[in-house]
Protein backbone atom coordinates (compact mmCIF):
# COMPACT_ATOMS: atom_id res chain seq x y z
CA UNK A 1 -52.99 -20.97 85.33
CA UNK A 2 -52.48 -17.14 85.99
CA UNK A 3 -50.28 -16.20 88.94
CA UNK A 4 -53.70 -14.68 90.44
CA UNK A 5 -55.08 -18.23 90.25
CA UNK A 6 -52.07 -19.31 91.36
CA UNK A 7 -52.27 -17.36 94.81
CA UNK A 8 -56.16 -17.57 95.27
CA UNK A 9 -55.07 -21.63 95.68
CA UNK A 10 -52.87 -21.16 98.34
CA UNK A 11 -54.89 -18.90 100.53
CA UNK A 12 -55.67 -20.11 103.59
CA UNK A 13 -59.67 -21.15 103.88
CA UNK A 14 -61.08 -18.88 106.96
CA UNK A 15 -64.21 -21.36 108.59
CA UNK A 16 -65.52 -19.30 111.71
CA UNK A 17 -67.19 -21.54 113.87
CA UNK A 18 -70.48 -19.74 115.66
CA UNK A 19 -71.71 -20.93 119.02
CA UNK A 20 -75.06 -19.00 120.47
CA UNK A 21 -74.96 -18.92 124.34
CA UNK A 22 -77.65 -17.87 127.14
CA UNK A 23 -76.54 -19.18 130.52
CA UNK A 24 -75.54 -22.37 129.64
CA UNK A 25 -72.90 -24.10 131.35
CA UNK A 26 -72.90 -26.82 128.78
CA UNK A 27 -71.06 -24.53 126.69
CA UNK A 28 -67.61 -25.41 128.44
CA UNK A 29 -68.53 -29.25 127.10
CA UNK A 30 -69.24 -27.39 123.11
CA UNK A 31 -66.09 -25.55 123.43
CA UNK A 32 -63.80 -28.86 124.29
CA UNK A 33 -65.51 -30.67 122.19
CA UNK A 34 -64.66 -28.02 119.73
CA UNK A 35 -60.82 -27.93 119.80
CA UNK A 36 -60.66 -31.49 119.43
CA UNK A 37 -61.68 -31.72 115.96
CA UNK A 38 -59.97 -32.50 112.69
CA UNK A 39 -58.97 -29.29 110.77
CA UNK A 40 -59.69 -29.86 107.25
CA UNK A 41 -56.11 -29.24 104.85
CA UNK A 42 -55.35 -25.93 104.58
CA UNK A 43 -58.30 -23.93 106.58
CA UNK A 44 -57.82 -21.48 109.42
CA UNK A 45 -60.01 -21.75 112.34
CA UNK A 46 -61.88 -19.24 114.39
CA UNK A 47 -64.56 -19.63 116.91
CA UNK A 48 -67.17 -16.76 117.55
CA UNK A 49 -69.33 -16.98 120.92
CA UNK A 50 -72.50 -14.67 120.99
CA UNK A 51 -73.65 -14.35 124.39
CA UNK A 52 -77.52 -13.70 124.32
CA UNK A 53 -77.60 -12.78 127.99
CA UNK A 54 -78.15 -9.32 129.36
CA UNK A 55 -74.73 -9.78 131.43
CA UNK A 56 -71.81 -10.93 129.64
CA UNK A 57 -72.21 -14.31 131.69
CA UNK A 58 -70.63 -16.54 129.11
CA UNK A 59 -67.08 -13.98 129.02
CA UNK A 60 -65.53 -16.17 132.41
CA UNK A 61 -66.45 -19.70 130.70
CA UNK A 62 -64.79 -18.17 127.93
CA UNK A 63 -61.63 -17.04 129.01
CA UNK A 64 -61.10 -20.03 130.84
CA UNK A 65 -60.90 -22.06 128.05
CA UNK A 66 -58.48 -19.81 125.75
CA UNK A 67 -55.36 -22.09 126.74
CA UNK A 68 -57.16 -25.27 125.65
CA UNK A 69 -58.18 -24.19 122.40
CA UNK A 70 -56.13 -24.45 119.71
CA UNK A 71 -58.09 -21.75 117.72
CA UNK A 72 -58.38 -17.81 118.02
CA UNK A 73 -61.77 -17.26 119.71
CA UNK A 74 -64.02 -13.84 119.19
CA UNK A 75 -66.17 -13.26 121.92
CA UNK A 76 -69.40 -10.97 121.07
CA UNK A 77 -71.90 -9.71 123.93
CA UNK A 78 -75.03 -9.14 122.13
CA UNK A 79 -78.06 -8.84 124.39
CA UNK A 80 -80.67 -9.89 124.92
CA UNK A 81 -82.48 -13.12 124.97
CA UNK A 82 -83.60 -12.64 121.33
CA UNK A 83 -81.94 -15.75 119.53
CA UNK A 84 -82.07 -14.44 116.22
CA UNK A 85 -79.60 -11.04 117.60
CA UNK A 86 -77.12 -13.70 118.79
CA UNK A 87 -76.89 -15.46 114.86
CA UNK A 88 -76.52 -12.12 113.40
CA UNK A 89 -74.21 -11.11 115.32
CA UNK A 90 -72.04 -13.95 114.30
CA UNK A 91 -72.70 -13.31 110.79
CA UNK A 92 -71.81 -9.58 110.84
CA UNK A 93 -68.49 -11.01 113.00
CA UNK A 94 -67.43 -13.50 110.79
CA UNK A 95 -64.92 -12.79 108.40
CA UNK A 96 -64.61 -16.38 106.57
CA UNK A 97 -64.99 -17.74 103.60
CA UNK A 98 -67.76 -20.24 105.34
CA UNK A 99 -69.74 -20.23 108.68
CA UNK A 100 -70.72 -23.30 110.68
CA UNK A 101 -73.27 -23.21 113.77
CA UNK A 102 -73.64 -25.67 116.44
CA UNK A 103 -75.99 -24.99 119.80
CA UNK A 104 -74.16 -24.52 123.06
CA UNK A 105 -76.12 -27.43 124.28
CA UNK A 106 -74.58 -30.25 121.71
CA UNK A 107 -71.05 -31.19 121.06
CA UNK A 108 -68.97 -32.28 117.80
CA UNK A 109 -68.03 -35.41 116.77
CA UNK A 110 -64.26 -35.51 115.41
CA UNK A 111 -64.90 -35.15 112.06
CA UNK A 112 -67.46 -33.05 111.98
CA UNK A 113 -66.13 -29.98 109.91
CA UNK A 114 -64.40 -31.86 107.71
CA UNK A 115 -67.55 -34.05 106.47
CA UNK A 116 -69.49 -30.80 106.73
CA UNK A 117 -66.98 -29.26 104.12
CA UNK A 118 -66.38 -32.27 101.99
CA UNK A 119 -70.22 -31.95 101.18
CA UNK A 120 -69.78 -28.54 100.19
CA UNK A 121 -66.77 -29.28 97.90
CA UNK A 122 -68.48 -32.46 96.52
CA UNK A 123 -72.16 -30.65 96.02
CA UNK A 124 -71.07 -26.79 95.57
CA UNK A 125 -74.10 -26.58 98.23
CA UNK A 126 -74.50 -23.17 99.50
CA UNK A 127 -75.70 -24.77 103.31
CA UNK A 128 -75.12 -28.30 104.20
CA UNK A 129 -76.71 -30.00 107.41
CA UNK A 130 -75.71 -32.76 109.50
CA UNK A 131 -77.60 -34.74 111.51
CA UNK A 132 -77.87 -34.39 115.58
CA UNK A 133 -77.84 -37.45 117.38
CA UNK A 134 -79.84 -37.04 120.66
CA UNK A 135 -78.62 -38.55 124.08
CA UNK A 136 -81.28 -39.63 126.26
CA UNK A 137 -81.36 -40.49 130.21
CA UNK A 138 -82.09 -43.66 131.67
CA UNK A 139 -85.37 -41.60 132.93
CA UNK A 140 -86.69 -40.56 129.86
CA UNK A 141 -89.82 -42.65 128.56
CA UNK A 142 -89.07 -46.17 126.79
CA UNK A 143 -91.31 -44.78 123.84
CA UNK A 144 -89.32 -41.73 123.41
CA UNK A 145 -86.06 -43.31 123.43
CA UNK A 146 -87.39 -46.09 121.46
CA UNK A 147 -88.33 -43.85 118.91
CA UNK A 148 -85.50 -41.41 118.78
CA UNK A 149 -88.10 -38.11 118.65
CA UNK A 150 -85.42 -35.42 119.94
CA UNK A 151 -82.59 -36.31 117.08
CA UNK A 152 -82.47 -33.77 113.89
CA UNK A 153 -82.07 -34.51 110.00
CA UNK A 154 -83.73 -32.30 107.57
CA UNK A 155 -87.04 -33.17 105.27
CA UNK A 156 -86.60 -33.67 101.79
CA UNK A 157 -89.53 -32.27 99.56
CA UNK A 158 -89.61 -33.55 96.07
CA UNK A 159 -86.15 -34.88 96.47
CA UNK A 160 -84.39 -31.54 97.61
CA UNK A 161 -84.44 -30.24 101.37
CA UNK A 162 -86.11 -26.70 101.42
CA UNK A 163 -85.85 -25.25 104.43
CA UNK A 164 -82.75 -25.74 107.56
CA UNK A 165 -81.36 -25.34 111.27
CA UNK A 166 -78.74 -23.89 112.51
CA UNK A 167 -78.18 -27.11 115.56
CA UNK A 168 -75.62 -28.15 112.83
CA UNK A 169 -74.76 -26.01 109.39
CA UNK A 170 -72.60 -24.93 106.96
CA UNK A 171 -72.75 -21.44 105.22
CA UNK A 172 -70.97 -20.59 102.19
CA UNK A 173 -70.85 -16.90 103.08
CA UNK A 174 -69.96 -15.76 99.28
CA UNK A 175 -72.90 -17.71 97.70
CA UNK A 176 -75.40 -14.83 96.74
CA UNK A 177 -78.23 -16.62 98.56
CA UNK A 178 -76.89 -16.06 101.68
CA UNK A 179 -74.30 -12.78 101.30
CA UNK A 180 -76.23 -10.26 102.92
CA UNK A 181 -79.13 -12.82 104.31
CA UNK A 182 -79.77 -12.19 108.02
CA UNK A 183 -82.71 -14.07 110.60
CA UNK A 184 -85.50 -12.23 111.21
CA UNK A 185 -85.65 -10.13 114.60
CA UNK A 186 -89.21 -10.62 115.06
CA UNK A 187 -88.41 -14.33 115.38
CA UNK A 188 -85.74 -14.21 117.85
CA UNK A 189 -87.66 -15.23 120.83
CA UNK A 190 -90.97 -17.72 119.32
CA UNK A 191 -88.08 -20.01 117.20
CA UNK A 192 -88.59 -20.46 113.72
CA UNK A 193 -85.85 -18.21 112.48
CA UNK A 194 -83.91 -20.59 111.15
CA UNK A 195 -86.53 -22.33 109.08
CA UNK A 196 -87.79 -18.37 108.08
CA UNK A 197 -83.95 -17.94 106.93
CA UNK A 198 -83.40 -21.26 105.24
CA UNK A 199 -86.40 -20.95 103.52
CA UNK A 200 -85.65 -17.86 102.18
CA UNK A 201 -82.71 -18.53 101.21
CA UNK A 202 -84.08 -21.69 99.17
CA UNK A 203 -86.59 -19.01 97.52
CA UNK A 204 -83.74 -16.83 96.39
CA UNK A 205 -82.24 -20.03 94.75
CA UNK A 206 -80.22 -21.03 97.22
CA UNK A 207 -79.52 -25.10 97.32
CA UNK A 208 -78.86 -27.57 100.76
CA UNK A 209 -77.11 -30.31 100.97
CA UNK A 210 -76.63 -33.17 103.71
CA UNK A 211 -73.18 -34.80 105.10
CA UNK A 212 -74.11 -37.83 106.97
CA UNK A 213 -71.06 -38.40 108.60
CA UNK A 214 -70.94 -34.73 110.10
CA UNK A 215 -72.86 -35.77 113.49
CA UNK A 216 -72.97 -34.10 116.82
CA UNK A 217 -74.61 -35.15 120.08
CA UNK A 218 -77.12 -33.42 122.03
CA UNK A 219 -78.10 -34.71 125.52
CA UNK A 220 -82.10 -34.16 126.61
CA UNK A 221 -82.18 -32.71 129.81
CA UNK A 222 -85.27 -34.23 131.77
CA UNK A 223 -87.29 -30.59 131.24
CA UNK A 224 -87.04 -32.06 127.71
CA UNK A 225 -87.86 -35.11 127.77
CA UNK A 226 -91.47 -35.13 128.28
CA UNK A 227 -94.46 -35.09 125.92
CA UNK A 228 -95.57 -31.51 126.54
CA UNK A 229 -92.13 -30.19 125.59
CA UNK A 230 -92.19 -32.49 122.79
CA UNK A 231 -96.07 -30.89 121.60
CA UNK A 232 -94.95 -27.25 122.77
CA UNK A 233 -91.90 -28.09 120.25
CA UNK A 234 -93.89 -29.43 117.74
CA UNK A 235 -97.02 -26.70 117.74
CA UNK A 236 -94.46 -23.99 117.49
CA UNK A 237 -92.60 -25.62 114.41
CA UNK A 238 -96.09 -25.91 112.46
CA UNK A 239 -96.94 -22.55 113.43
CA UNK A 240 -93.86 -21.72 111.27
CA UNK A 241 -94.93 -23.64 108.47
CA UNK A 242 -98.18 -22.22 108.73
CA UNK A 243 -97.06 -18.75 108.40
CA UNK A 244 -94.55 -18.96 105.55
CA UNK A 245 -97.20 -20.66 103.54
CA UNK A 246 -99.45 -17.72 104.36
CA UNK A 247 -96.81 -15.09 102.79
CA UNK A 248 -95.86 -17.47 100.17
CA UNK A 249 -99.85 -17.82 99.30
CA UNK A 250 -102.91 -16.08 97.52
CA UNK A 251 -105.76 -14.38 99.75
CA UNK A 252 -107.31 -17.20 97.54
CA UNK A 253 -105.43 -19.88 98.43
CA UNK A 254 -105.98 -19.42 102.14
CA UNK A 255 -108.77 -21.69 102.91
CA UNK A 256 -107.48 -24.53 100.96
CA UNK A 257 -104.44 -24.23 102.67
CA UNK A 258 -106.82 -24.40 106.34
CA UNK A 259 -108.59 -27.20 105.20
CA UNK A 260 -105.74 -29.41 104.04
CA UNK A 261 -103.83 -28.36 107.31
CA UNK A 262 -106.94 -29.50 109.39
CA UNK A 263 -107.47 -32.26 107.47
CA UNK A 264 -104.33 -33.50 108.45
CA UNK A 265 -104.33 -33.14 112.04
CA UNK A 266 -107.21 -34.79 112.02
CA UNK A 267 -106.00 -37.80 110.52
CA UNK A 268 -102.97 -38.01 112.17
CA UNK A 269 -105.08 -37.77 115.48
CA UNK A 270 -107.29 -40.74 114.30
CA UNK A 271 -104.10 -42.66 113.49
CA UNK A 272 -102.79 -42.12 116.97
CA UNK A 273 -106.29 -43.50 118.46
CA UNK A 274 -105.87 -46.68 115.93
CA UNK A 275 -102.27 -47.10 117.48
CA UNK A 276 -102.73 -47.01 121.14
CA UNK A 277 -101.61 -50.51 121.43
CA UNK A 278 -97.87 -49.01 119.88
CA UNK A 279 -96.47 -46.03 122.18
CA UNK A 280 -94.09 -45.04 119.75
CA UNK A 281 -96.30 -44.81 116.47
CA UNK A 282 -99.31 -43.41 118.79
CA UNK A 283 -97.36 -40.88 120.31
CA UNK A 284 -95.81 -39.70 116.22
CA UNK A 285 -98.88 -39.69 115.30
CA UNK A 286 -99.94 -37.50 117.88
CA UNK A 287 -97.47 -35.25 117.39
CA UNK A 288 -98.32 -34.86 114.10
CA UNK A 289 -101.58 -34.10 114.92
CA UNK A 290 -100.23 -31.28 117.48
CA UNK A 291 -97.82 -30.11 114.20
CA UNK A 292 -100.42 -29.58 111.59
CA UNK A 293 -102.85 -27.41 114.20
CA UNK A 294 -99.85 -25.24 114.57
CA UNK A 295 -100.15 -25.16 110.77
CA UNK A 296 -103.84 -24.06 111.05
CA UNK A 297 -102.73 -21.67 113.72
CA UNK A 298 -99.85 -20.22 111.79
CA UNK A 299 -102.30 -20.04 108.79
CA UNK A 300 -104.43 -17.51 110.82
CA UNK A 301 -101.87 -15.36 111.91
CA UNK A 302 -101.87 -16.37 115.87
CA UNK A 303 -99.11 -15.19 117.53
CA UNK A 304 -96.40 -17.76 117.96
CA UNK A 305 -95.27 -19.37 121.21
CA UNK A 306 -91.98 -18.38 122.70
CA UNK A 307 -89.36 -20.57 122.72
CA UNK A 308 -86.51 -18.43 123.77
CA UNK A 309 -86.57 -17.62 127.64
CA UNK A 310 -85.16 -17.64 130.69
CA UNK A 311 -87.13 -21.15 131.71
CA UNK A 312 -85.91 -22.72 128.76
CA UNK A 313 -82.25 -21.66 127.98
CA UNK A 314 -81.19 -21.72 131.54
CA UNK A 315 -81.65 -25.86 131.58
CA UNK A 316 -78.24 -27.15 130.89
């Protein structure tokens, strides 16, 4: 082993940790939550907050926590209310040799970096997702808790997952797929950016993996928990779909791609009507339904719905 090899061993492995913030007091919880968790042997820590607001509202939360993290933390102002200037602002900040994102809304289990790092020794992923446990309230709907609908894993395709999130990732920042990769502006406020950027990076031969064990917890605010967020959620995340098929396909290829798209909504409606007896599998169903006309609508090129505003973000 040369004495070059020798010294690349013992450098320290830089992991910045990147939390997006608009006016979320929640983020005090993400930040605790954050300097309680294992530190995998022989990595560095650093935290980067990007604060999405037009005011640097997040700077006093900020500062107040300093003394109880055990980390250095970079605090970026980068405004405003455009989600996908807030993640590329903590790419174009981060200086390590990987990047993890969690939402200022959710907070880390214990060993949450270190199982998200594990998987990247173990796969030599370039992203690896964990899953996001949701945490209801005793007023949410019995079918919605019953059937978990707010939690996050990804979708495997063909045995490999295709597209991501950024609720709960790793980035190898050297792997070519991603060096250089940044979300797309026009994006920032509709949603979808992350699937656009995951899915491009998959294209460019980029692979994802999946720790398990890496979990973190999200509570559902009642302005969540509802069926019209759900479907608002839902139509918005096919409309995404819809579009990158669109790029991805021939002039051609278009109306197969409608008719398969409508075809499916429409049997995923007539599945919910067969269900009504079951809440949960009628109200999947229907959901599905609401998914693949978002397809359809994607397919056509309507403009997507926002997701990104001042109604929504300002929920804690």
């Amino acid at each position: 082993m040369t004495a070059a090899t020798n010294e690349t061993s013992r450098r320290p492995m830089r992991i910045d940790i990147a939390v997006c913030t608009f006016r979320r007091p929640a983020l005090v919880e993400t930040l605790r939550s954050l300097a309680e968790i294992t530190v995998p042997a022989n990595a560095v820590i650093r935290i980067i907050v990007a604060d999405n607001d037009i005011e640097p509202s997040a700077r006093p939360h900020v500062e107040a926590l300093r003394p109880e993290i055990p980390f250095d933390v970079t605090y970026v102002h980068c405004p405003a209310s455009n989600i996908s200037l807030a993640r590329n602002a903590c790419l174009d900040n981060s200086a390590g040799d990987f990047l993890a994102f969690i939402d200022d809304d959710e907070t880390a289990s214990k060993e949450w970096l270190a199982a998200l790092l594990e998987a990247a020794r173990t796969t030599g992923a370039d992203a690896v997702l964990g899953p996001v446990r949701a945490a209801y309230e005793t007023s949410a709907p019995a079918w919605m808790r019953r059937g978990d609908f707010h939690s996050t894993r990804p979708v495997w395709v063909g045995g490999e997952i295709r597209t991501g999130y950024t609720c709960n990732v790793l980035l190898k920042l050297g792997a070519p797929a991603v060096t250089g990769r940044r979300f797309r502006l026009a994006l920032g406020k509709s949603g979808g950016e992350d699937t656009d950027f995951f899915a491009a990076m998959h294209e460019a031969g980029g692979t994802i993996a999946f720790a398990s064990e890496a979990w973190i917890h999200e509570p559902v605010p009642e302005n969540r928990a509802s069926l019209s967020w759900l479907s608002k959620r839902r139509f918005r995340s096919g409309q995404t779909h819809g579009r990158l098929l669109a790029e991805k396909s021939t002039r051609s290829r278009q109306p197969w791609n409608l008719v398969v798209a409508s075809a499916k909504s429409a049997y995923c409606a007539l599945a919910a009507v067969l269900c009504l007896p079951s809440p949960v599998h009628r109200h999947r169903f229907a959901l599905r339904a609401i998914m693949h006309a978002g397809v359809v609508s994607g397919l056509l090129g309507h403009e997507e719905l926002q997701q990104y505003g001042a109604t929504e973000v300002t929920s804690p």
